[in-house]
Protein backbone atom coordinates (compact mmCIF):
# COMPACT_ATOMS: atom_id res chain seq x y z
CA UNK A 1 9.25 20.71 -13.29
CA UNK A 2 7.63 18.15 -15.87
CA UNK A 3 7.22 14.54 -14.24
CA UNK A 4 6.22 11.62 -15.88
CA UNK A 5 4.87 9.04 -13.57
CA UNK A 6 4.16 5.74 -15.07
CA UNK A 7 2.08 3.00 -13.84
CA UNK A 8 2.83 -0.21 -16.48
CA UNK A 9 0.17 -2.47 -15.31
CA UNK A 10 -3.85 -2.14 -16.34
CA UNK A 11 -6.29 0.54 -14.37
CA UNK A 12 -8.13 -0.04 -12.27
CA UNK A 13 -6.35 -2.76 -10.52
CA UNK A 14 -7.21 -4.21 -7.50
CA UNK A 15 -4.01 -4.08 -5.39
CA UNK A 16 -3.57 -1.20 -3.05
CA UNK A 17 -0.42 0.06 -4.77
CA UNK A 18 -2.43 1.27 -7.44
CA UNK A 19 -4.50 3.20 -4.84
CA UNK A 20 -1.20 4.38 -3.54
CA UNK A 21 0.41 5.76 -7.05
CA UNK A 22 -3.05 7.19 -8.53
CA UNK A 23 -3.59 9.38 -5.39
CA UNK A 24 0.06 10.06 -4.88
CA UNK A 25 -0.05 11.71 -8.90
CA UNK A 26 -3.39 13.68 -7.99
CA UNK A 27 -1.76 15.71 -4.99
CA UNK A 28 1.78 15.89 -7.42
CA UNK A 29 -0.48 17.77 -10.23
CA UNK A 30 -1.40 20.31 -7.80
CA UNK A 31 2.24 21.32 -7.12
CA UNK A 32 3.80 20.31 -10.78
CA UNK A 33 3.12 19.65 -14.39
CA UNK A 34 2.18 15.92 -13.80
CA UNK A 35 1.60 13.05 -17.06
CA UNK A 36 0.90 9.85 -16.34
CA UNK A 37 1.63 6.95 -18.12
CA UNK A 38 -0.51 3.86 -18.08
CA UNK A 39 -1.45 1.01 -20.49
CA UNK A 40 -3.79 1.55 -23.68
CA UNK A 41 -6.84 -0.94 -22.03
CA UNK A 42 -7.12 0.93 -18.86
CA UNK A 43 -10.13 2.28 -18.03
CA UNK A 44 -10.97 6.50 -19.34
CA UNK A 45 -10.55 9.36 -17.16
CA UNK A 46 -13.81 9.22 -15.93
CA UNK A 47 -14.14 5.88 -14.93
CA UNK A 48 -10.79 6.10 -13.37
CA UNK A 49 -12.23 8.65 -11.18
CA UNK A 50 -15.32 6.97 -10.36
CA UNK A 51 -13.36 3.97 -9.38
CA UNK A 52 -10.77 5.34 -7.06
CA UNK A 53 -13.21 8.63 -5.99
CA UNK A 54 -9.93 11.01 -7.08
CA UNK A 55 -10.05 14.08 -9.32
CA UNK A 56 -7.38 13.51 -12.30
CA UNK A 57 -8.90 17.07 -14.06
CA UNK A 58 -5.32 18.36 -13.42
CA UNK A 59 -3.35 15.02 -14.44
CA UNK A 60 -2.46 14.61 -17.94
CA UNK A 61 -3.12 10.85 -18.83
CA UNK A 62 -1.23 9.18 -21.56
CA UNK A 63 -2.37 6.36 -22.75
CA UNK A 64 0.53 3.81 -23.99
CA UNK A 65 0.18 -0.03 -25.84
CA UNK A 66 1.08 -2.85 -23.85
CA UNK A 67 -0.12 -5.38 -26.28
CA UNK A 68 0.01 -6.30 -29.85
CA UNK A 69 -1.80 -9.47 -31.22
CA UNK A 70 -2.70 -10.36 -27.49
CA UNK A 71 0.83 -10.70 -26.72
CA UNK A 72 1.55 -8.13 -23.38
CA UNK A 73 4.96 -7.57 -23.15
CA UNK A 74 7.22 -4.46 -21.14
CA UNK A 75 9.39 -4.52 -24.36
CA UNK A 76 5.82 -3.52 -25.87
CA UNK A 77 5.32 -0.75 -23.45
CA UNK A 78 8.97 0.60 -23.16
CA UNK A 79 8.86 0.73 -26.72
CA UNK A 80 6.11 2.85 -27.11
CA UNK A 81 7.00 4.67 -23.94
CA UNK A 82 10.17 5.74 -25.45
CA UNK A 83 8.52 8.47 -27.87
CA UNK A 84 7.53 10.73 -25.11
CA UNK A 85 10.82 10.40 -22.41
CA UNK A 86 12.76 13.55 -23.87
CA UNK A 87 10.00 15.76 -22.57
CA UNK A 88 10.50 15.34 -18.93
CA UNK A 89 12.78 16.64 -16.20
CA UNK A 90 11.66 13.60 -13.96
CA UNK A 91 10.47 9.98 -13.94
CA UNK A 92 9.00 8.94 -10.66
CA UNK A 93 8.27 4.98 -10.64
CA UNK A 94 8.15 2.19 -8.53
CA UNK A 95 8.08 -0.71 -11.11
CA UNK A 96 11.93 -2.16 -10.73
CA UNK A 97 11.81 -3.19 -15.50
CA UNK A 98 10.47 0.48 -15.97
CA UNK A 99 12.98 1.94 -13.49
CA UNK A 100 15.83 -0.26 -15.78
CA UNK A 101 14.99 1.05 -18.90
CA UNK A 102 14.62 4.36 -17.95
CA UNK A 103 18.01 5.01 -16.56
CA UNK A 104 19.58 3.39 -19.47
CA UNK A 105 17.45 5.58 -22.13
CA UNK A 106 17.18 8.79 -20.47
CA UNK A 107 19.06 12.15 -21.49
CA UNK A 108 22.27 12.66 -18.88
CA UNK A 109 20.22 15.91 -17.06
CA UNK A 110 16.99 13.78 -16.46
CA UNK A 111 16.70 11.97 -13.05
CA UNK A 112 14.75 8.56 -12.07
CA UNK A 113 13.33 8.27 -8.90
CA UNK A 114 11.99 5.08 -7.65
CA UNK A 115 10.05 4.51 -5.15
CA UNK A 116 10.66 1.79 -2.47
CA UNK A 117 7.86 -0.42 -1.27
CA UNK A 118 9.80 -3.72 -0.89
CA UNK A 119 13.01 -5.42 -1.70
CA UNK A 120 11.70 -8.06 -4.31
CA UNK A 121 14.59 -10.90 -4.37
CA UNK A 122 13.47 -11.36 -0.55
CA UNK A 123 10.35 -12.32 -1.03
CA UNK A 124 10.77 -14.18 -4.15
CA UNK A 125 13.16 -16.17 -1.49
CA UNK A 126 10.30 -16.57 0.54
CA UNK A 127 7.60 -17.67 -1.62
CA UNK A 128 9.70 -19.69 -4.05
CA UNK A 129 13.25 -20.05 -2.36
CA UNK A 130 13.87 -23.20 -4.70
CA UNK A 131 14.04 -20.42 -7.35
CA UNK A 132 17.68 -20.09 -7.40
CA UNK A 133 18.35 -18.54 -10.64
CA UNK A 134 15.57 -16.22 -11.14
CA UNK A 135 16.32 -14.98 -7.04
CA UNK A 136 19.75 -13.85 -8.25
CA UNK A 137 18.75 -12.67 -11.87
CA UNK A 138 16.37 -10.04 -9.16
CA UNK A 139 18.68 -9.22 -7.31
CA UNK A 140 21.16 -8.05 -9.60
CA UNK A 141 18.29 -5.86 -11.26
CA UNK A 142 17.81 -4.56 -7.96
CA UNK A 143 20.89 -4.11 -7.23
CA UNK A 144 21.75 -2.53 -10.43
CA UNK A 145 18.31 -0.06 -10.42
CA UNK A 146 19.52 0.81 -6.54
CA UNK A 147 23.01 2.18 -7.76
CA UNK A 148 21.77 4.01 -10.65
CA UNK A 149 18.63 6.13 -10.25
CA UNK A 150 18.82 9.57 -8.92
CA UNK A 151 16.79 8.63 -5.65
CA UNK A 152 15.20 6.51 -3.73
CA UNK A 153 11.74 7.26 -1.89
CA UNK A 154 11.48 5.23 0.92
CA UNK A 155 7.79 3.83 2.50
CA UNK A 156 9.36 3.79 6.28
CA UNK A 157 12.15 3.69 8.22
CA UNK A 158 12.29 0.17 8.56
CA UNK A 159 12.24 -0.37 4.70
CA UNK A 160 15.34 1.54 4.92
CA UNK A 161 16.92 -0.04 7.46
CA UNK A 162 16.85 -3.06 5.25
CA UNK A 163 17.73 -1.62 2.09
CA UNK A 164 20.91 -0.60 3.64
CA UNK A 165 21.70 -3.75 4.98
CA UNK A 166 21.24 -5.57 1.78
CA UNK A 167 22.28 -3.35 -1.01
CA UNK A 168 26.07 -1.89 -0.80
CA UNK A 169 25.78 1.13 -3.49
CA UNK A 170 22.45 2.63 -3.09
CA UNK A 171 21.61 6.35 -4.71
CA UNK A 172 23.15 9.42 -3.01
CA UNK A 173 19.66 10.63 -2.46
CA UNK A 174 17.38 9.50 -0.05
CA UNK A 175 14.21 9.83 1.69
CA UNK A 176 11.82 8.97 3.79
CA UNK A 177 7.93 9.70 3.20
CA UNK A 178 5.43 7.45 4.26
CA UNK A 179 2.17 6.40 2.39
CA UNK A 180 -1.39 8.38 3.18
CA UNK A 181 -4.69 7.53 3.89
CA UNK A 182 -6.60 7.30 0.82
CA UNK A 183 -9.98 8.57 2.10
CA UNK A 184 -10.44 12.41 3.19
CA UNK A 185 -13.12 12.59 5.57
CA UNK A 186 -14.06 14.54 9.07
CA UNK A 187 -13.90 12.80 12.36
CA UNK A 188 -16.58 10.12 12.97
CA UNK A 189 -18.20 9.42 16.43
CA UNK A 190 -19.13 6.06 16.34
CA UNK A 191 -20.91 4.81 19.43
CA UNK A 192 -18.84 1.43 20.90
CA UNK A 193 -21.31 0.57 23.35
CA UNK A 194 -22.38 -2.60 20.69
CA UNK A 195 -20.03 -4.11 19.02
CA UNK A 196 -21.38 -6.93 17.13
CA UNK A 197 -18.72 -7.05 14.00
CA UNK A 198 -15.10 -6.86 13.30
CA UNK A 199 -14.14 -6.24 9.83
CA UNK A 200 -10.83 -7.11 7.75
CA UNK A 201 -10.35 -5.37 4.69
CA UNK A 202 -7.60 -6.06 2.02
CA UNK A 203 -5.51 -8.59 0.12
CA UNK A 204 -5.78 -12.32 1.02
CA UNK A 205 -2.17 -13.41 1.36
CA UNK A 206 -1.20 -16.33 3.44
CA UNK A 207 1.39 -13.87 5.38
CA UNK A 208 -1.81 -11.30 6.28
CA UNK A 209 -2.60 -13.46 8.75
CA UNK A 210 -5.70 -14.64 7.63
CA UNK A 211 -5.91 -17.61 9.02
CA UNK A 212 -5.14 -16.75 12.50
CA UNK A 213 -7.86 -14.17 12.62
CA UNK A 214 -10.39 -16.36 11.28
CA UNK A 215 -9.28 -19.26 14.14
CA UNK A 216 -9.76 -15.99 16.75
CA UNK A 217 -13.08 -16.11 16.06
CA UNK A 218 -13.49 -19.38 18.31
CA UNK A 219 -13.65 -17.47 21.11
CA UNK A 220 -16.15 -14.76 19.88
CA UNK A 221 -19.02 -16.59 18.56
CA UNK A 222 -21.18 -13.83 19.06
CA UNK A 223 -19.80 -11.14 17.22
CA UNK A 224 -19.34 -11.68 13.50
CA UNK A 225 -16.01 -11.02 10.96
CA UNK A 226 -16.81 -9.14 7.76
CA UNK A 227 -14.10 -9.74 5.27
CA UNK A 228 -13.19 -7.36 2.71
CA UNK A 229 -11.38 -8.13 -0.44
CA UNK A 230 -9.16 -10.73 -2.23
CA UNK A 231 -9.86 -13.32 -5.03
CA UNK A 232 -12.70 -15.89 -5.52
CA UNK A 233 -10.33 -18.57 -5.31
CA UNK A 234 -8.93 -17.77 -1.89
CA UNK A 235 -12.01 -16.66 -0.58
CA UNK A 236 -13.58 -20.29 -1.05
CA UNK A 237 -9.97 -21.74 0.21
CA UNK A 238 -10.56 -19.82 3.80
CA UNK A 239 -14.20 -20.57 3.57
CA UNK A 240 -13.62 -24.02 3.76
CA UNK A 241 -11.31 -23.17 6.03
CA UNK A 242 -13.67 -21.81 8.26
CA UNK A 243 -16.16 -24.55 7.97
CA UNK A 244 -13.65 -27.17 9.11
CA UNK A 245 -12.90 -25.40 12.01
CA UNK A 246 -16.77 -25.48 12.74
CA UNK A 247 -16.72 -21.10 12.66
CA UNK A 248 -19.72 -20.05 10.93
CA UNK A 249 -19.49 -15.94 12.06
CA UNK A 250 -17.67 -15.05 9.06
CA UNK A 251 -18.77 -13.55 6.33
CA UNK A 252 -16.90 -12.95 2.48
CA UNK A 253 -17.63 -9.61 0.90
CA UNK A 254 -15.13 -10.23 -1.95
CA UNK A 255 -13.70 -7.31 -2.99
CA UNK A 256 -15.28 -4.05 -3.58
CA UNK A 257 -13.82 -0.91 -5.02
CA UNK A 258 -12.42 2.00 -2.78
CA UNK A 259 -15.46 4.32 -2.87
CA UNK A 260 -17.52 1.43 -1.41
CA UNK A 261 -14.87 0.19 1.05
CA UNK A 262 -15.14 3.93 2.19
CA UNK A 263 -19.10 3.62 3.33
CA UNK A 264 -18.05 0.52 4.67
CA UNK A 265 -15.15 1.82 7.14
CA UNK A 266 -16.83 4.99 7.71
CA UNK A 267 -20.02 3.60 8.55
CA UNK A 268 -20.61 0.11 9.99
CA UNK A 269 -17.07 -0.87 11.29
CA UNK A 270 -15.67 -0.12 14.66
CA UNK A 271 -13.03 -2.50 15.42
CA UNK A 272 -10.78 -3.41 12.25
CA UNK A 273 -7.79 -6.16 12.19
CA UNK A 274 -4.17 -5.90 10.81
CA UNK A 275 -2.73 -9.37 11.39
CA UNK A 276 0.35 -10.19 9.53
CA UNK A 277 2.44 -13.39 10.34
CA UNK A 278 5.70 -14.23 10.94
CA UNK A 279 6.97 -13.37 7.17
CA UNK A 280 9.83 -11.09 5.68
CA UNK A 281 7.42 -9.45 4.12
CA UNK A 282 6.89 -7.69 7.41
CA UNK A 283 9.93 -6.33 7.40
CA UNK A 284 9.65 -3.65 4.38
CA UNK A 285 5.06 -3.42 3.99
CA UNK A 286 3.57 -0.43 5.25
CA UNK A 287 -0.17 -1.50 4.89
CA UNK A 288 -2.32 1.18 3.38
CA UNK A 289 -5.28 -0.44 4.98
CA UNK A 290 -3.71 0.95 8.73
CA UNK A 291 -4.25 4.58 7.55
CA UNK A 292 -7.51 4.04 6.38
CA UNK A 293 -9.06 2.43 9.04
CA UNK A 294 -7.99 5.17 11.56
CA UNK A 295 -9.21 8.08 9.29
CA UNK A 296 -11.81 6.44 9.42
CA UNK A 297 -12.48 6.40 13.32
CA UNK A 298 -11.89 2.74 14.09
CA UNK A 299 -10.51 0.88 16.36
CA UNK A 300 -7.52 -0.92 14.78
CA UNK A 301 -5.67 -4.24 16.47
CA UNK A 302 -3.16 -5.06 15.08
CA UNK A 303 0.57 -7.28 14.56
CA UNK A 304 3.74 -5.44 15.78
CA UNK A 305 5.34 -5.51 13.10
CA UNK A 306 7.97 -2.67 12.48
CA UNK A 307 6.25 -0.25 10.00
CA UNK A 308 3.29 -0.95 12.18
CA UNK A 309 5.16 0.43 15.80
CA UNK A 310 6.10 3.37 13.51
CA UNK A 311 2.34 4.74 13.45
CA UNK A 312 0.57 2.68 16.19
CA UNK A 313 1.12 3.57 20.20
CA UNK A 314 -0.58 0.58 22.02
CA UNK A 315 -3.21 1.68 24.21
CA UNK A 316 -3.35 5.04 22.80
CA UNK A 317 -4.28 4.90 18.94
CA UNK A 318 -4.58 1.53 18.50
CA UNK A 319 -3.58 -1.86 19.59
CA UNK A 320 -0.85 -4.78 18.94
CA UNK A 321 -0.85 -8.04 19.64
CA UNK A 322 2.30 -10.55 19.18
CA UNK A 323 2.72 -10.94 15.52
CA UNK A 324 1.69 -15.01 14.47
CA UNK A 325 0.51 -15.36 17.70
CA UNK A 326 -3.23 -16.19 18.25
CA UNK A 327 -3.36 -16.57 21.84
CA UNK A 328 -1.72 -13.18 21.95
CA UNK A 329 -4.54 -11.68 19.40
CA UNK A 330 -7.22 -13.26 21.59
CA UNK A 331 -6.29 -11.74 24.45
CA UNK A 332 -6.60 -7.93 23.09
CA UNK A 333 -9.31 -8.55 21.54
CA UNK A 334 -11.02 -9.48 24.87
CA UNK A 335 -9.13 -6.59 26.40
CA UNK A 336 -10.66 -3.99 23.58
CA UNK A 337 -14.22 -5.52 23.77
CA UNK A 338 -14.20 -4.90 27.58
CA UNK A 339 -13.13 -1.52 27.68
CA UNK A 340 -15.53 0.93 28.38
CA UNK A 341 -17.16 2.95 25.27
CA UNK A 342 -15.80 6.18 26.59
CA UNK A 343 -12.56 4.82 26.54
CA UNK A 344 -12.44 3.30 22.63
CA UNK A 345 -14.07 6.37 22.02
CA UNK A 346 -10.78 8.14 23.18
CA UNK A 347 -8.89 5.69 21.25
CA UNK A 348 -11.05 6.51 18.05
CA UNK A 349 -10.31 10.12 18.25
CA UNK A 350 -6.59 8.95 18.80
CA UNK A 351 -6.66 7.66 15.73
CA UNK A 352 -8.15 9.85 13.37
CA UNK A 353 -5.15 12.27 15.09
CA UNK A 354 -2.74 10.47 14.14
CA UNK A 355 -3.89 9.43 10.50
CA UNK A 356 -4.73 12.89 9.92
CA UNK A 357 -1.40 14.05 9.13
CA UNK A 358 -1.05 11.29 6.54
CA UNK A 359 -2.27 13.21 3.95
CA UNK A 360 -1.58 12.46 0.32
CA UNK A 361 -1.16 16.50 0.26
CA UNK A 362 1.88 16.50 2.42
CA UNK A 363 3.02 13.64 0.95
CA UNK A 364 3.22 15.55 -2.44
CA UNK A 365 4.57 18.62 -0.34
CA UNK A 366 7.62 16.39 0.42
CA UNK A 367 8.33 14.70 -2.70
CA UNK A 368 8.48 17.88 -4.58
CA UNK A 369 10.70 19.43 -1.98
CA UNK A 370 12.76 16.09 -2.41
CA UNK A 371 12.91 16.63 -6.40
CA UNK A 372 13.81 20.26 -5.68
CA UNK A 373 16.92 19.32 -3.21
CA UNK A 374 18.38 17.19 -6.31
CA UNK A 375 18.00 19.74 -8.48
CA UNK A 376 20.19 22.05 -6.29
CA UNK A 377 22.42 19.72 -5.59
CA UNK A 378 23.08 18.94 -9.36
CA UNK A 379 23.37 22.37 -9.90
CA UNK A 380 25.77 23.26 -7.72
């Protein structure tokens, strides 16, 4: 099987779904002829791999223009993309324009399969719901995209769940395979008898939670909160945040690039926070982050949100708290800080248990076998 996976936006990029698709190709090429697509200005092979830490030796990179006369446009992109589409037997994506133009310019035996992470009209509703027009110019794109690729791959069940209720005439083809852990690494004992930082590490977004964890730290003035990631601009917005409040144990790391946020998890942390709030958004993410920090040995608190309860067992791999609620987060907090070491050390192992058979090698495994079953069926 030939696949073209294409990734529209600039490399590196500092969102977690290009951590996501980049190691999700490297464990395809091992199975399948794999090409990926990305924009002309991304960053060389080699850099690529420095960045993310991932071996693309097997991964044929194509390098496509996204811009002429500093104007960046998909039209750009697509057009220019649309030289080298005959040559494949499959287009795996997860950009919803890409996904468009693909089904309507591909050859009748090729096949489309999009990947799920979100359904994007409902949380343009959220963040702008005085966007009438452009909310229903989405969702008839996704709507449209939904009925006409050859199969969906879905992030979790819950994602699903909602896709289901939402669209009526989704792709025969479905399936379910979660995202992996993006660091491969053996078991670390880390020793919980100090615990004198928590660390957050990700995006920024007012529906992480931020906030909330930040206002937590009241109540634990002796233990500081190392924050990993997100832009300058929000990172002086919560540090001023902070400072009204009157919390001075936090501390801004801005964002650093996987390799490093690897030392960092592996290392120093022990306890690490997932704390969504009440949002939709809750109701399709499956945070990359959660993976990471438990293949990583930590001890992870976090929300209960659905995708969340799919992977976490409270008490035994990890912790929840009630999602948006910050007496609720205090409380486990004080109830993780007080266990005994033996005990979070039990927990820790947990973890790494679990998150060990999130691998972005059986994720692979899985997607080819779902490429194979719609070949055969299309066959028969």
């Amino acid at each position: 099987m030939k696949v073209a996976m294409i990734f529209p936006e600039k490399l590196p990029l500092k969102k977690a779904r290009s951590i996501s698709y980049l190691n999700t190709c490297v464990a395809l090429s091992r199975l399948m002829n794999i090409t990926l697509f990305i924009p002309k200005e991304s960053l060389n092979k080699k850099e690529l791999e420095k960045f993310y830490g991932v071996d693309l030796n097997n991964v044929n990179i194509k390098y496509i223009p996204a811009n002429i006369w500093k104007i960046r446009s998909n039209k750009i992109f697509n057009h220019f993309l649309k030289k080298h589409i005959a040559y494949f037997d499959f287009f795996y994506v997860r950009h919803l324009k890409i996904a468009k133009f693909l089904v309507n310019n591909k050859a009748p035996n090729q096949k489309v399969i999009f990947e799920a992470h979100e359904i994007f009209f409902k949380a343009l509703e959220e963040e702008s719901p005085d966007k009438l027009k452009k909310i229903s110019q989405l969702k008839k794109l996704e709507s449209y995209v939904y009925s006409k690729v050859n199969g969906i791959v879905f992030i979790n069940k819950t994602l699903q769940k909602q896709f289901h209720k939402t669209f009526k005439n989704l792709s025969s083809f479905q399936k379910i395979i979660y995202l992996s852990n993006s660091f491969k690494c053996p078991y670390q004992k880390k020793d919980f008898s100090i615990i004198e930082k928590f660390y957050y590490c990700g995006n920024l977004f007012k529906w992480k939670g931020i906030e909330d964890l930040i206002l937590t730290m009241k109540s634990f003035p002796t233990i500081n909160l190392v924050i990993i990631g997100g832009s300058y601009s929000r990172i002086v917005e919560l540090s001023n945040f902070a400072k009204k409040q009157g919390i001075k144990n936090i501390k801004f790391l801005g964002y650093r690039p996987p390799y490093e946020i690897k030392k960092v998890l592996l290392k120093e942390s022990k306890i690490a926070f997932l704390t969504n709030s009440r949002s939709v958004y809750n109701f399709f993410t499956f945070p990359l982050k959660l993976l990471d920090y438990m293949i990583t040995s930590n001890v992870v608190i976090a929300a209960d949100i659905p995708a969340v309860k799919e992977i976490i067992i409270d008490g035994k791999n990890g912790f929840l708290f009630k999602t948006g609620d910050i007496s609720s987060l205090v409380e486990v907090i004080k109830k993780v800080i007080n266990m005994s070491p033996e005990k979070l050390l039990e927990i820790s192992q947990n973890a790494y248990a679990t998150a060990k058979n999130f691998t972005y090698e059986n994720r692979a495994k899985n997607i080819y076998n779902f490429l194979k079953t719609i070949l055969e069926n299309d066959n028969q």
